[in-house]
N, C-alpha and C. Protein backbone atom coordinates (compact mmCIF):
# COMPACT_ATOMS: atom_id res chain seq x y z
N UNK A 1 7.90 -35.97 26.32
CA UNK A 1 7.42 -34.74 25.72
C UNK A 1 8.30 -34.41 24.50
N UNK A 2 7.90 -34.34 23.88
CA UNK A 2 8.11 -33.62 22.36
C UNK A 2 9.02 -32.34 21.98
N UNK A 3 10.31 -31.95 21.35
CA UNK A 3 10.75 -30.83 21.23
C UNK A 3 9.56 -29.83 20.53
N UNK A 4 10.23 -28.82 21.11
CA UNK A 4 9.08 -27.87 20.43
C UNK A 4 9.92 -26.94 19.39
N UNK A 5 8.95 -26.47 18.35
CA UNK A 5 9.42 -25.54 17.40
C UNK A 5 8.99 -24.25 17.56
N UNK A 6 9.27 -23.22 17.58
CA UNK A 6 8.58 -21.93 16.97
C UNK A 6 8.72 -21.39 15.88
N UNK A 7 7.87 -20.76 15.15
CA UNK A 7 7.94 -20.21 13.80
C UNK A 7 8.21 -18.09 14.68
N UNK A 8 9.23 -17.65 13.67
CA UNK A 8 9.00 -16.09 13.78
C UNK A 8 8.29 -15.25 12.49
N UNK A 9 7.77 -14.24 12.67
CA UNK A 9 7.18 -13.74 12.08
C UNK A 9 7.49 -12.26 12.04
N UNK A 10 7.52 -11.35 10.92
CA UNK A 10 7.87 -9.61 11.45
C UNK A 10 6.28 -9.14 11.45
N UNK A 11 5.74 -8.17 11.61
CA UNK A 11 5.03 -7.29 12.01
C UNK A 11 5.88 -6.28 11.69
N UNK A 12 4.56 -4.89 11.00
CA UNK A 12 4.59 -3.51 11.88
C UNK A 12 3.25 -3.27 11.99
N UNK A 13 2.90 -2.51 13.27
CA UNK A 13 2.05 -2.13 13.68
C UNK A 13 2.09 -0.38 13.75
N UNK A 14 1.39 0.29 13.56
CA UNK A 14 1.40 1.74 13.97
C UNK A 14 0.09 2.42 14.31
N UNK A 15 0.43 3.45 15.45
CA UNK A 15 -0.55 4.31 16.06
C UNK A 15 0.13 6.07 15.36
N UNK A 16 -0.76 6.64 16.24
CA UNK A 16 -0.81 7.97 16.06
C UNK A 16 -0.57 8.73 17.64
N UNK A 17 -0.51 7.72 18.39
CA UNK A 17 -0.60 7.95 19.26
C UNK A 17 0.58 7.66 20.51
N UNK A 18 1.52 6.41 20.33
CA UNK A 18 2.38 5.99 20.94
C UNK A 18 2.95 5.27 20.50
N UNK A 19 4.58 4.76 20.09
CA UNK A 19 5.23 3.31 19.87
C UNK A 19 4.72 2.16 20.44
N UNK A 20 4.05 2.35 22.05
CA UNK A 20 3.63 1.28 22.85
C UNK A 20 2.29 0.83 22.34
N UNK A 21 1.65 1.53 22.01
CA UNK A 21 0.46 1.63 21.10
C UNK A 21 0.25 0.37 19.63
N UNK A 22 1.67 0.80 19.06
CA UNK A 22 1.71 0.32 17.90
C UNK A 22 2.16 -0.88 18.37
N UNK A 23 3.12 -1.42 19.45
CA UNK A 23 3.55 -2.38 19.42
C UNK A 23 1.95 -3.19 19.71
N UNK A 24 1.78 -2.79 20.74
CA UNK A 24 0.24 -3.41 21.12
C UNK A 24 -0.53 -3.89 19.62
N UNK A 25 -0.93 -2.80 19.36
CA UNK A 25 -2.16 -3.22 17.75
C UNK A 25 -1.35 -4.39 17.01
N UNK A 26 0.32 -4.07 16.90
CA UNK A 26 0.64 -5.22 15.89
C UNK A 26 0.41 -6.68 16.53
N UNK A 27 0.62 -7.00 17.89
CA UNK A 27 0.78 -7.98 18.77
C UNK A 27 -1.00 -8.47 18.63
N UNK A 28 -2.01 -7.70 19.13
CA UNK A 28 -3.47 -8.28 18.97
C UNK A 28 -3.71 -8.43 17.97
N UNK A 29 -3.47 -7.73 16.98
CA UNK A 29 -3.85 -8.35 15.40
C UNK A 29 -3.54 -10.11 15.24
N UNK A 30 -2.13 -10.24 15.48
CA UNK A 30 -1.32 -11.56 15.06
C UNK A 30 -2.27 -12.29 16.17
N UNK A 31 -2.92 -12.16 17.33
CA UNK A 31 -3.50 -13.14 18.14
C UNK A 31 -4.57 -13.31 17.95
N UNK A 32 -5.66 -12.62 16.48
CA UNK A 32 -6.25 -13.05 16.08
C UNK A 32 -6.51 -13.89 15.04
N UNK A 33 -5.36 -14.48 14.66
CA UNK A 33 -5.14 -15.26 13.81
C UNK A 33 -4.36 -16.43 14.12
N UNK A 34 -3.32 -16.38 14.87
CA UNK A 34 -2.08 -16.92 15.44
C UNK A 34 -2.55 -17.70 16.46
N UNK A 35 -2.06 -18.92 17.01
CA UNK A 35 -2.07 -19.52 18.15
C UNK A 35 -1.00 -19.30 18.95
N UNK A 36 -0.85 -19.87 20.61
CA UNK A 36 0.15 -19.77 21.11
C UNK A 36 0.98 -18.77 21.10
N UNK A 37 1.04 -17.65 20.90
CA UNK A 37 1.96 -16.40 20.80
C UNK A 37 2.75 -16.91 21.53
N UNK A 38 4.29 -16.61 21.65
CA UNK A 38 5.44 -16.83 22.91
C UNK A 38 6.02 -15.63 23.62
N UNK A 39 6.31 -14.96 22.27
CA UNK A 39 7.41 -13.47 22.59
C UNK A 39 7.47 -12.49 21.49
N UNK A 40 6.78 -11.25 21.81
CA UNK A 40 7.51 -10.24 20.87
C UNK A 40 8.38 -9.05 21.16
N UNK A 41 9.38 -9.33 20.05
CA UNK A 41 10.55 -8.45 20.16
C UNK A 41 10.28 -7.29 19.52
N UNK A 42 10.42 -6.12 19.79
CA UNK A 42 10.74 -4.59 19.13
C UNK A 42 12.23 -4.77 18.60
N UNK A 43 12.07 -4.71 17.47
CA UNK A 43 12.91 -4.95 16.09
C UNK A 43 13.41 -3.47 15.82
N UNK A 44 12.95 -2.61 15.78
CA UNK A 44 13.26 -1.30 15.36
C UNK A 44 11.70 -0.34 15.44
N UNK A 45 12.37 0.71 15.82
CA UNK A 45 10.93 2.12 15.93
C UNK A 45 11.39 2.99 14.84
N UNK A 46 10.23 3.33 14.18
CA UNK A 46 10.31 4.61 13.24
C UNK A 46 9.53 5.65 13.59
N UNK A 47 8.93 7.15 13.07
CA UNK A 47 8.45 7.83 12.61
C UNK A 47 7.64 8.18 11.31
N UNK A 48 6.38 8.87 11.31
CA UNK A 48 6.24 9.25 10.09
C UNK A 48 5.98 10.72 10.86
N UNK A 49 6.50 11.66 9.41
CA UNK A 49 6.71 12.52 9.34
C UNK A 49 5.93 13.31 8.61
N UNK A 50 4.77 14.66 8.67
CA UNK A 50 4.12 15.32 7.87
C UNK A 50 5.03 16.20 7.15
N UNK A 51 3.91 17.02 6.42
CA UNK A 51 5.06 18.56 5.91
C UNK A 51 5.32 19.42 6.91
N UNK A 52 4.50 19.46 7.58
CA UNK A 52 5.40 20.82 8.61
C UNK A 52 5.97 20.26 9.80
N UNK A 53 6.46 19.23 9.73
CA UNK A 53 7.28 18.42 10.58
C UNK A 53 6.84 17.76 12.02
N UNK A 54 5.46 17.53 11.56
CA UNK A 54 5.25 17.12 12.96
C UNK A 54 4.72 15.35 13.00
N UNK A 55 4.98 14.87 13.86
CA UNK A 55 4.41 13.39 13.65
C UNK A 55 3.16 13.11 13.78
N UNK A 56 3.14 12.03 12.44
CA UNK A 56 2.16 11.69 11.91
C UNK A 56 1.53 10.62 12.38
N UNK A 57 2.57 9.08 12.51
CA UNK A 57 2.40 7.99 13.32
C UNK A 57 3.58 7.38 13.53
N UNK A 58 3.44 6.97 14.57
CA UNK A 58 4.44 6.07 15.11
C UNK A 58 4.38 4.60 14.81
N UNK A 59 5.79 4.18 14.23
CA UNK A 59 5.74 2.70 14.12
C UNK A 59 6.72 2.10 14.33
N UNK A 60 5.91 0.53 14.79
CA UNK A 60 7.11 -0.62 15.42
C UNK A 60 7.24 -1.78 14.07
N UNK A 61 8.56 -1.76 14.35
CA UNK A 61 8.23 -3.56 13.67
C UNK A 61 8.65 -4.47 14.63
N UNK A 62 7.97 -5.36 14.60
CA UNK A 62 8.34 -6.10 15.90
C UNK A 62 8.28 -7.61 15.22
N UNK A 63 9.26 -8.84 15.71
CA UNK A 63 9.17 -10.04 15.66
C UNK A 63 8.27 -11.07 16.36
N UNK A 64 7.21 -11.53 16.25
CA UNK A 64 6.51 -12.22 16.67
C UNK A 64 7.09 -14.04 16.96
N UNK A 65 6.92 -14.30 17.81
CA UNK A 65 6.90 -16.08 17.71
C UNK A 65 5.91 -16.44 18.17
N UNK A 66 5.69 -17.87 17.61
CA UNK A 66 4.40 -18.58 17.91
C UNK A 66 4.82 -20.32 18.12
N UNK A 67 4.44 -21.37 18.64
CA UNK A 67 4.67 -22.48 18.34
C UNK A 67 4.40 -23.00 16.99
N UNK A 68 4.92 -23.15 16.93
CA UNK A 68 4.80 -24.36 15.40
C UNK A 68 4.22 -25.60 15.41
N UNK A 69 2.98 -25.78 14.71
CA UNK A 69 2.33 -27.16 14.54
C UNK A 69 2.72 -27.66 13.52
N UNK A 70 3.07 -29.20 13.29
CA UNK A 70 2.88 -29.56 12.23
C UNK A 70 1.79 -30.19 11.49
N UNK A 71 1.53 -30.11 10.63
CA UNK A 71 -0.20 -30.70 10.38
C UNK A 71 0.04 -31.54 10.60
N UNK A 72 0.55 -32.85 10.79
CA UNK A 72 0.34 -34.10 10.61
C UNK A 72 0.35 -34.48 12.17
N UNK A 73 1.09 -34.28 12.56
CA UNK A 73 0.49 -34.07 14.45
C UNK A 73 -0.96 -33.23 15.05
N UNK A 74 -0.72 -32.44 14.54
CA UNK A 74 -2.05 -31.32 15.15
C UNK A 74 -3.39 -32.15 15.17
């Protein structure tokens, strides 16, 4: 068997609704494009902030990995 590679990737994802939220949307987005997903990490959480101080949306950035193909194998 073959070593394997993974490629990482950042993401942010954001809701209005939850950090868990956002991590989610960023994670299904990338698996519609992405093969093999492995692991995503929460990298850091932010806020957005309106004028009268109330939150606006919540966001993750999160690190994605995926396996790595190389074309010439694949």
């Amino acid at each position: 068997m073959p070593d394997s590679v993974y490629k990482i990737i950042e993401l942010v994802g954001s809701s209005t609704e939850s950090w868990e939220k956002a991590a989610t949307s960023a994670v299904q987005r990338a698996a519609k494009t992405l093969r093999d997903l492995r692991v995503a990490e929460v990298s850091q959480l932010d806020l957005q902030i309106g004028k009268n101080g109330e939150v606006e949306a919540y966001r993750v950035k999160v690190k994605v990995s995926f396996k790595f193909e190389d074309p010439l194998t694949a």
